[in-house]
C-alpha atoms as a PDB file:
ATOM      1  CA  UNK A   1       6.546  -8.178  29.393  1.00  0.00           C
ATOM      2  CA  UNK A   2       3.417  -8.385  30.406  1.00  0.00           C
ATOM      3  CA  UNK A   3       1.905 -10.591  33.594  1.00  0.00           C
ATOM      4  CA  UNK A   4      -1.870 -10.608  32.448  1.00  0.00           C
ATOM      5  CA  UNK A   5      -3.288 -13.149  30.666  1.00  0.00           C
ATOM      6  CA  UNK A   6      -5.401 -10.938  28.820  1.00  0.00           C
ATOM      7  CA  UNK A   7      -2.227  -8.120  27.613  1.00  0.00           C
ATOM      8  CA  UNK A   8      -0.069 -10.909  26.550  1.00  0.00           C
ATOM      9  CA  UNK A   9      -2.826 -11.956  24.263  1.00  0.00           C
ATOM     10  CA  UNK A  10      -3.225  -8.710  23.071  1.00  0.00           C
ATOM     11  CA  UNK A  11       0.581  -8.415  22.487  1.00  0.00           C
ATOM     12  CA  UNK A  12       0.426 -11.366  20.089  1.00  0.00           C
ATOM     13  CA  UNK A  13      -2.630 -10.095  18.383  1.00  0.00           C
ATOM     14  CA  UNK A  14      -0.610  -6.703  17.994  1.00  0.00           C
ATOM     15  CA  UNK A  15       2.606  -8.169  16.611  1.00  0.00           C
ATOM     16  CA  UNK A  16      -0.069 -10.449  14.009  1.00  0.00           C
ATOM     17  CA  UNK A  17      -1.801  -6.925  12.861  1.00  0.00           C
ATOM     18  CA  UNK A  18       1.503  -4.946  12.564  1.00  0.00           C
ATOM     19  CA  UNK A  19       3.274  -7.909  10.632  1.00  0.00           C
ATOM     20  CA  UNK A  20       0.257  -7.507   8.393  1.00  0.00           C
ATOM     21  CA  UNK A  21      -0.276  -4.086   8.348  1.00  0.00           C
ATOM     22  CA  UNK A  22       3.364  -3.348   6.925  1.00  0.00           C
ATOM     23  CA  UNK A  23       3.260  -6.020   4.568  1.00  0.00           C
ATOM     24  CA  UNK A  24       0.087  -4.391   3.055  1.00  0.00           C
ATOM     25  CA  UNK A  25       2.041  -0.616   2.587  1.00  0.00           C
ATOM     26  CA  UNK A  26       4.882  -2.834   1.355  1.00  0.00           C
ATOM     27  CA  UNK A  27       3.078  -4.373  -1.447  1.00  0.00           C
ATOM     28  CA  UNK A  28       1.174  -0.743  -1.823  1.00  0.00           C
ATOM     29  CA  UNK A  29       4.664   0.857  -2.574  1.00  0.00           C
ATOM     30  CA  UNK A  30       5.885  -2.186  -4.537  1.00  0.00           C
ATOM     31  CA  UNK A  31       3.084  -1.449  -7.058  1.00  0.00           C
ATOM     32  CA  UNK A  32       3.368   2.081  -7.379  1.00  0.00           C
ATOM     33  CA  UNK A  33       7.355   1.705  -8.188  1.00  0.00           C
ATOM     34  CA  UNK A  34       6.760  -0.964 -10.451  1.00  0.00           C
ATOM     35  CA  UNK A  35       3.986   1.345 -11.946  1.00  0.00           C
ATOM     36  CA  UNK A  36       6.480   4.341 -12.535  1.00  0.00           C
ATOM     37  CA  UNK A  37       9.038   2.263 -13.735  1.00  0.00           C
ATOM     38  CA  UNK A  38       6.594   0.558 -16.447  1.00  0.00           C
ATOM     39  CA  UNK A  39       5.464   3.894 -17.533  1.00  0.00           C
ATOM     40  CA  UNK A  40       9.021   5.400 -17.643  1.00  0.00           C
ATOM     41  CA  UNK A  41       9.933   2.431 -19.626  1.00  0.00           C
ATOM     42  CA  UNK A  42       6.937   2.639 -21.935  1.00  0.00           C
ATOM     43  CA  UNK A  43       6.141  -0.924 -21.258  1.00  0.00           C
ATOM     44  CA  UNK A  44       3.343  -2.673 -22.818  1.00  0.00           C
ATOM     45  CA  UNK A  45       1.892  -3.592 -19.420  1.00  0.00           C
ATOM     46  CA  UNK A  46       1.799  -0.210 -17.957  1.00  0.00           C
ATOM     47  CA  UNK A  47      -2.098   0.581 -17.631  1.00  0.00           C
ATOM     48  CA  UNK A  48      -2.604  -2.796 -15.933  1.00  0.00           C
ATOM     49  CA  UNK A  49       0.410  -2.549 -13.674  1.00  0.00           C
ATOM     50  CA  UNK A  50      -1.405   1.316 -12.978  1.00  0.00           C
ATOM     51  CA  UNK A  51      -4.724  -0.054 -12.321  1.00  0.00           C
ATOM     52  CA  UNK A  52      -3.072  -2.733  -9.809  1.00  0.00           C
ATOM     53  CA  UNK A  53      -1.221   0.422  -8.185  1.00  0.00           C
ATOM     54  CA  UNK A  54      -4.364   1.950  -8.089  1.00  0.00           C
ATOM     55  CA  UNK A  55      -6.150  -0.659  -6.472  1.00  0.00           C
ATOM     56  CA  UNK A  56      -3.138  -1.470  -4.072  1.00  0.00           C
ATOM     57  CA  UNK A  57      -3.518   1.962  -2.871  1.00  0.00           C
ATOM     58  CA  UNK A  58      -7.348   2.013  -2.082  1.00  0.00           C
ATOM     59  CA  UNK A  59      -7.163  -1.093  -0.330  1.00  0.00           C
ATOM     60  CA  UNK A  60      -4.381   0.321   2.311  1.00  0.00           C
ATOM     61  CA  UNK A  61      -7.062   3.174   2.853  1.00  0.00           C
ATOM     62  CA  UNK A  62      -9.680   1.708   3.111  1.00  0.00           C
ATOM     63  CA  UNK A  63      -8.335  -0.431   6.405  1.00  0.00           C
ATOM     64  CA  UNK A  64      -7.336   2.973   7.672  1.00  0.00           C
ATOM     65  CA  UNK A  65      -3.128   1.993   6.766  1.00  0.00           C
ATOM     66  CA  UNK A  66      -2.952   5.336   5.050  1.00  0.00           C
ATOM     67  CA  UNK A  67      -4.518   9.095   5.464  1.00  0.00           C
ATOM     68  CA  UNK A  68      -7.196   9.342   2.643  1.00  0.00           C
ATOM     69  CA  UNK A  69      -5.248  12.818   1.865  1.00  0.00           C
ATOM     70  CA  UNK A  70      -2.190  10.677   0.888  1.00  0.00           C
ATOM     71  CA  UNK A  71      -4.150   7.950  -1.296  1.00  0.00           C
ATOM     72  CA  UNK A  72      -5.113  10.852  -2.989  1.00  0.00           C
ATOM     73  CA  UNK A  73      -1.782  12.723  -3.535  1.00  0.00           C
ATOM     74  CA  UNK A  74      -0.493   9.020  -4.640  1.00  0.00           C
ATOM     75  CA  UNK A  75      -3.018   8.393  -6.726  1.00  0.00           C
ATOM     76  CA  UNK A  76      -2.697  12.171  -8.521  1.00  0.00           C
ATOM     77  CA  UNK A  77       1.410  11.439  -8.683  1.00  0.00           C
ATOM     78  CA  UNK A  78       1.123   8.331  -9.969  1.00  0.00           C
ATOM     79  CA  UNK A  79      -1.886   9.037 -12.933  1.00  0.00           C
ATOM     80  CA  UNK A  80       0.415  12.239 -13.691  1.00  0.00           C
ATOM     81  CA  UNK A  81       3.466   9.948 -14.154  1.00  0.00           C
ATOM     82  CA  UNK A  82       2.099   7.409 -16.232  1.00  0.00           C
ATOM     83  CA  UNK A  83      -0.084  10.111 -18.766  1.00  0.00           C
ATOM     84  CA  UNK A  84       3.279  11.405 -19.822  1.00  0.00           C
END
């Protein structure tokens, strides 16, 4: 544990952030499986639950929680699931 004023600060800012952080991804890859599973089920809802999944998954990039290379591939998956 840290002594410094300062770094225990920090610690609790860290813990805030990565509570945060992995509830973001969480939701991300909440979306996309309830996404897949509205398009496998040919649900009424599916292009709106897409479009969430969609947007879900550009917000995580955009605070730098995923590689842009993997929005992508998610993105491409997840529009090739749902068009069949």
């Amino acid at each position: 544990m840290p002594q410094i004023e300062s770094a225990i600060k920090r610690v609790r800012t860290n813990e805030a952030a990565s509570a945060r952080n992995s509830s973001q991804v969480s939701a991300m890859r909440t979306a996309i499986k309830k996404a897949e599973q509205a398009a496998e089920a040919g649900a009424e809802n599916a292009d709106a639950l897409y479009k969430d999944a969609i947007k879900a998954i550009d917000m995580t990039e955009s605070k730098g929680l995923i590689h842009a290379n993997k929005a992508n591939r998610d993105k491409s998956r997840l529009s090739k699931r749902v068009s069949k």
